[in-house]
Protein backbone atom coordinates (compact mmCIF):
# COMPACT_ATOMS: atom_id res chain seq x y z
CA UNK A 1 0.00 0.00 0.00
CA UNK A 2 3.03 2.52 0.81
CA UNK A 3 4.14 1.61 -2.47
CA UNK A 4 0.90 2.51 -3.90
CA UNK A 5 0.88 5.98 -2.08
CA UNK A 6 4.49 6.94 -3.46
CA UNK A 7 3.58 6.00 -6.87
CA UNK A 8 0.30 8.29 -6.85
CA UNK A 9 2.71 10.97 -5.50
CA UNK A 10 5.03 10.69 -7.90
CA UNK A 11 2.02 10.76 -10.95
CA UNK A 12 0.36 13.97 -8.81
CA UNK A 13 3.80 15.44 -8.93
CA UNK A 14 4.64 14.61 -12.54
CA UNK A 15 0.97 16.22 -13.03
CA UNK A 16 1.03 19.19 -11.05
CA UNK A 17 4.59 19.74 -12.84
CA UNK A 18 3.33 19.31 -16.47
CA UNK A 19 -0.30 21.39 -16.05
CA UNK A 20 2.70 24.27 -14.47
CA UNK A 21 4.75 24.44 -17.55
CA UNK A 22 1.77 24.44 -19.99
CA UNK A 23 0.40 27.35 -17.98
CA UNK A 24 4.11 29.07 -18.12
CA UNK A 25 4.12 28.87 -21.85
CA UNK A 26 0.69 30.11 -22.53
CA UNK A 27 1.89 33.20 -20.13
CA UNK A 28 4.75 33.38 -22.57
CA UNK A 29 2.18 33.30 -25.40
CA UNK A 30 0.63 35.94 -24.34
CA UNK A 31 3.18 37.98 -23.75
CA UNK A 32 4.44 37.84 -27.38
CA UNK A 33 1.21 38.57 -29.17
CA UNK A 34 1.03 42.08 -26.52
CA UNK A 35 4.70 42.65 -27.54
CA UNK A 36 4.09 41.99 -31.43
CA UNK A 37 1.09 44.28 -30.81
CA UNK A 38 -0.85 41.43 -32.35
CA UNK A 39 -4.88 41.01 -32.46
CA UNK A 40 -5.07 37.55 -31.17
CA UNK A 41 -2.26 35.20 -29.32
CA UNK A 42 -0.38 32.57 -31.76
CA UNK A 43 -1.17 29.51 -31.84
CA UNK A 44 1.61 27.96 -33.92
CA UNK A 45 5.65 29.01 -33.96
CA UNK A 46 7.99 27.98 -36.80
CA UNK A 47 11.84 29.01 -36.41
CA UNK A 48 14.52 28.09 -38.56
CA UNK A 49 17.88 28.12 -38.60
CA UNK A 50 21.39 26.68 -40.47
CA UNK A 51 24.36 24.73 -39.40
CA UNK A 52 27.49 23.96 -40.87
CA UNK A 53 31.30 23.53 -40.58
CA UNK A 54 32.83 26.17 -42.99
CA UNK A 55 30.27 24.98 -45.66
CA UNK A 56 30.13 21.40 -44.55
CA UNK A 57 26.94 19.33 -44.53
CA UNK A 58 25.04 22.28 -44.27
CA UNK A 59 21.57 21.48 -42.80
CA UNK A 60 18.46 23.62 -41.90
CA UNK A 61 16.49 23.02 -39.00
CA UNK A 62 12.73 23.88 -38.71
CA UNK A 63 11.40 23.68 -34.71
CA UNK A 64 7.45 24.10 -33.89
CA UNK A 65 6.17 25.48 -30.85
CA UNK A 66 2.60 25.82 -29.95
CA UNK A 67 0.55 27.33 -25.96
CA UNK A 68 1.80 24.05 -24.56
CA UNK A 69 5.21 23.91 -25.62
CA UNK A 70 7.22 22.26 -28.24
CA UNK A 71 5.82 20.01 -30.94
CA UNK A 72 8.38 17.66 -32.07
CA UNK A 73 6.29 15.72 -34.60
CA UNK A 74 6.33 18.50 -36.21
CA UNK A 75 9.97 19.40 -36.58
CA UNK A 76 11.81 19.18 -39.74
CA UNK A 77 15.26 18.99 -40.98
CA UNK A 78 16.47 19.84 -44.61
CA UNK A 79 19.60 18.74 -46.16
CA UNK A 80 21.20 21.42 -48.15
CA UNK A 81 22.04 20.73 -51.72
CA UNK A 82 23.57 22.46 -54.72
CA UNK A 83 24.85 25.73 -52.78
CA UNK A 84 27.71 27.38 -52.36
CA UNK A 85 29.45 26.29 -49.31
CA UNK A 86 28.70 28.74 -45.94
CA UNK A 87 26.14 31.03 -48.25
CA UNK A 88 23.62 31.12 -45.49
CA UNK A 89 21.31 32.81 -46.97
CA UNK A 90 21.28 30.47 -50.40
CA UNK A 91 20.76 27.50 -47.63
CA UNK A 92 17.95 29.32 -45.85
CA UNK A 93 15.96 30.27 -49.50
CA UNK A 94 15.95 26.80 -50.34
CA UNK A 95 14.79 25.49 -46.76
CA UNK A 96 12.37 28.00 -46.95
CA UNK A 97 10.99 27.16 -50.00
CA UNK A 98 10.93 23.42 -49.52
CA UNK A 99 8.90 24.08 -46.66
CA UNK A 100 6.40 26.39 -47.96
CA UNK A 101 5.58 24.97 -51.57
CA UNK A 102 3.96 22.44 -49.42
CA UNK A 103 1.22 24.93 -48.04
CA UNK A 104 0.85 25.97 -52.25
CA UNK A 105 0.22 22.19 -52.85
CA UNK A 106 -2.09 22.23 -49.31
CA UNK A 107 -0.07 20.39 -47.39
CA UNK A 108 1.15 21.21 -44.00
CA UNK A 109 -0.08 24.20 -41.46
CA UNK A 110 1.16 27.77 -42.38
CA UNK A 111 2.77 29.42 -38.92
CA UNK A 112 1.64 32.22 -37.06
CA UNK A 113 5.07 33.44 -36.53
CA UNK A 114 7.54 32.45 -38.57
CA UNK A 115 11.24 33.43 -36.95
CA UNK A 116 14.40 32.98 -38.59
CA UNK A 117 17.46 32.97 -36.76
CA UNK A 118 19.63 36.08 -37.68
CA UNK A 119 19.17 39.96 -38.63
CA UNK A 120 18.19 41.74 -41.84
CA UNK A 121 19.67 39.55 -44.16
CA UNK A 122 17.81 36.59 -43.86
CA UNK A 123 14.25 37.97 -42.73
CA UNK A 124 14.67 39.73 -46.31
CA UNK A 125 15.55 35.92 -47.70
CA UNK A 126 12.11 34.77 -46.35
CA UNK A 127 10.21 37.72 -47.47
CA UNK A 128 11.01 37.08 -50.83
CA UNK A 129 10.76 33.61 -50.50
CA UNK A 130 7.09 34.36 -48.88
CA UNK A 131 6.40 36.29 -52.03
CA UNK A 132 7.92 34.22 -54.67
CA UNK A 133 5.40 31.40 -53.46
CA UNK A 134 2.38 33.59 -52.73
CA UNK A 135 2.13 32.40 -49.14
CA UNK A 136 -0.72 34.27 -47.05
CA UNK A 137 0.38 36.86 -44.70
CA UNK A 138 2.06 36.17 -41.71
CA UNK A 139 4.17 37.59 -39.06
CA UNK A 140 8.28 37.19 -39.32
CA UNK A 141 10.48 37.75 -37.21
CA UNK A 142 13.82 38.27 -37.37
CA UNK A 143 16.17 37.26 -34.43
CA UNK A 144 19.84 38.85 -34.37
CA UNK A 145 22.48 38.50 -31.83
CA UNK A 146 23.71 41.13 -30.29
CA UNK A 147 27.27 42.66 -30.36
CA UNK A 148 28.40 40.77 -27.60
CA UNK A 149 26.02 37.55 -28.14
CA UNK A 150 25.08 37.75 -24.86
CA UNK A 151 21.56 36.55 -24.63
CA UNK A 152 18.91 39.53 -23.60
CA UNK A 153 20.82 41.82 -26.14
CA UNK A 154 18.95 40.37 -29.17
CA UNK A 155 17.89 42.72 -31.65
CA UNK A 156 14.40 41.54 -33.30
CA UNK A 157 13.16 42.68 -36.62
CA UNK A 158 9.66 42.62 -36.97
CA UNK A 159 8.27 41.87 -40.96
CA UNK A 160 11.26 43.79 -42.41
CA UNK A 161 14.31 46.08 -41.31
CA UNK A 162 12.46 49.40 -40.70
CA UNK A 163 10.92 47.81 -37.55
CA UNK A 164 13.87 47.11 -35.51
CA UNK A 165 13.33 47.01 -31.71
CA UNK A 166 14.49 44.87 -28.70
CA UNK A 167 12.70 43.76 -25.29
CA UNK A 168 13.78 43.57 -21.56
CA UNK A 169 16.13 41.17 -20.68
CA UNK A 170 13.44 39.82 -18.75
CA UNK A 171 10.72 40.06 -21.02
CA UNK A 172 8.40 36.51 -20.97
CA UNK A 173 7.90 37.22 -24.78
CA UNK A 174 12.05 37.55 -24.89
CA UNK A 175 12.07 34.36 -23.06
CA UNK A 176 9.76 32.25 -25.77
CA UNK A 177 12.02 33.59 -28.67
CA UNK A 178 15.42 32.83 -27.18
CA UNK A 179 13.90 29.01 -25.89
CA UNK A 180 12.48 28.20 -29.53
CA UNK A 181 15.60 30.23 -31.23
CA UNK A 182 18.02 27.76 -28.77
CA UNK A 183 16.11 24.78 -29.80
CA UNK A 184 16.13 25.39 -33.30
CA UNK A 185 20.24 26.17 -33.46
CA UNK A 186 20.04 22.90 -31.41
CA UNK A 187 18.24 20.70 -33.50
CA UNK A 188 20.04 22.07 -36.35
CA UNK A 189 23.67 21.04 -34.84
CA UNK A 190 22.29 17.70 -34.39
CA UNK A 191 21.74 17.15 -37.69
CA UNK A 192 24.33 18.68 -39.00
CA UNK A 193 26.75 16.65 -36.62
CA UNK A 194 24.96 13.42 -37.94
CA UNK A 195 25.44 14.65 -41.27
CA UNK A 196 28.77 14.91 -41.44
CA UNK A 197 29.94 11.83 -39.35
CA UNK A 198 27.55 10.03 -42.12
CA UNK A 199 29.74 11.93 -44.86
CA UNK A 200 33.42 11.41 -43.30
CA UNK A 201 32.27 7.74 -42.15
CA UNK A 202 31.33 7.04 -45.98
CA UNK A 203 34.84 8.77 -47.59
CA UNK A 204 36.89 6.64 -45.02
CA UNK A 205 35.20 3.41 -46.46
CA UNK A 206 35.79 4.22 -49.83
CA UNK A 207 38.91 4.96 -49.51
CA UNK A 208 39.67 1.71 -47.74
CA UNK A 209 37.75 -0.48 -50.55
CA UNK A 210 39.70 1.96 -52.91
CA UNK A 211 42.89 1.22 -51.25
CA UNK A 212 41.79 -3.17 -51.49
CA UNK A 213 40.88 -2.82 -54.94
CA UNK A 214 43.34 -1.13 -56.40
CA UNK A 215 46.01 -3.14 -58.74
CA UNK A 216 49.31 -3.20 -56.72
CA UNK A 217 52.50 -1.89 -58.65
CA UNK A 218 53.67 -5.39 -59.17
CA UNK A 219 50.10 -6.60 -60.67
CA UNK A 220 50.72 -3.57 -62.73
CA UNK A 221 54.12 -5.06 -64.11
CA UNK A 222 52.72 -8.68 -64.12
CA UNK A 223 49.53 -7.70 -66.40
């Protein structure tokens, strides 16, 4: 029975804990939509970001967060093809645009905030991306580190360069962008790391079979 007792406790706990954090994030919700001066409170959060090494399996990440917190089903990750390596921005149009053809072709939910990770630059890479497919309106947001990239010193860029503002270090909406900025540069090293071990993992082998295969100089002489 004492067992029984510790193990309700522990599911109250794990409860109490869970119904806490949801509550947190909505908070954090709200906060955004009063400091993007927006109508009604998102509902849906897309952020993307890129990760390389110096132009190295170069992947984009794409990280969903909703009121109750993050929705992993929904991430994505893009391998970048066909680009020049470390051209951020040419890696971010064509993440971009892999993602959004699909709401063209009806397929997927369109964001209520879409965020990119970095400053003028590459929110003007996903307006005209946004354009070039004819996607419906919808907020962006542009998040830039600051001089010192010290988080709390972000600079934000709100639907293009002209609205550039920042927010209290401890500002709940400030909070919500850096977690789903953080978890986007994280999923995006993840893949990227996997990436390239995948990459180095497959030369190495080929150059061993390479290395078995090849004639030896005295087949050469012998054939």
């Amino acid at each position: 029975r004492q067992r029984q007792m510790c193990i309700r406790d522990s599911a109250e706990q794990a409860l109490g804990a869970r119904l806490a954090n949801r509550e947190h994030m909505a908070g954090r919700f709200d906060a955004l939509a009063e400091a993007l001066g927006m109508d009604e409170v998102p509902q849906r959060l897309e952020c993307f970001d890129i990760s390389h090494s110096s132009g190295e399996a170069t992947v984009a990440s794409c990280v969903v967060f909703g009121p109750e917190g993050p929705l992993k089903s929904d991430y994505r990750r893009y391998n970048i093809e066909g680009v020049t390596g470390g051209d951020d921005y040419a890696a971010m149009h064509q993440a971009l645009t892999r993602r959004f053809s699909k709401v063209r072709q009806n397929e997927g939910k369109l964001p209520d905030i879409l965020l990119v990770d970095g400053g003028k630059g590459q929110l003007a890479m996903a307006r005209e991306v946004l354009t070039e497919l004819d996607v419906p309106p919808l907020t962006l947001l542009g998040v830039a580190k600051g001089t010192t990239r010290k988080p709390g010193l972000e600079t934000l860029y709100l639907n293009d360069a002209a609205h550039e503002f920042t927010l209290p270090g401890n500002s709940p909406a400030l909070h919500l962008i850096q977690q789903i900025r953080d978890e986007s540069h994280r999923f995006a090293i993840t893949g990227h790391r996997a990436r390239r071990g995948k990459a180095r993992r497959t030369s190495s082998l080929e150059e061993v079979c390479l290395l078995y295969t090849s004639p030896s100089p005295r087949d050469k002489r012998q054939s």
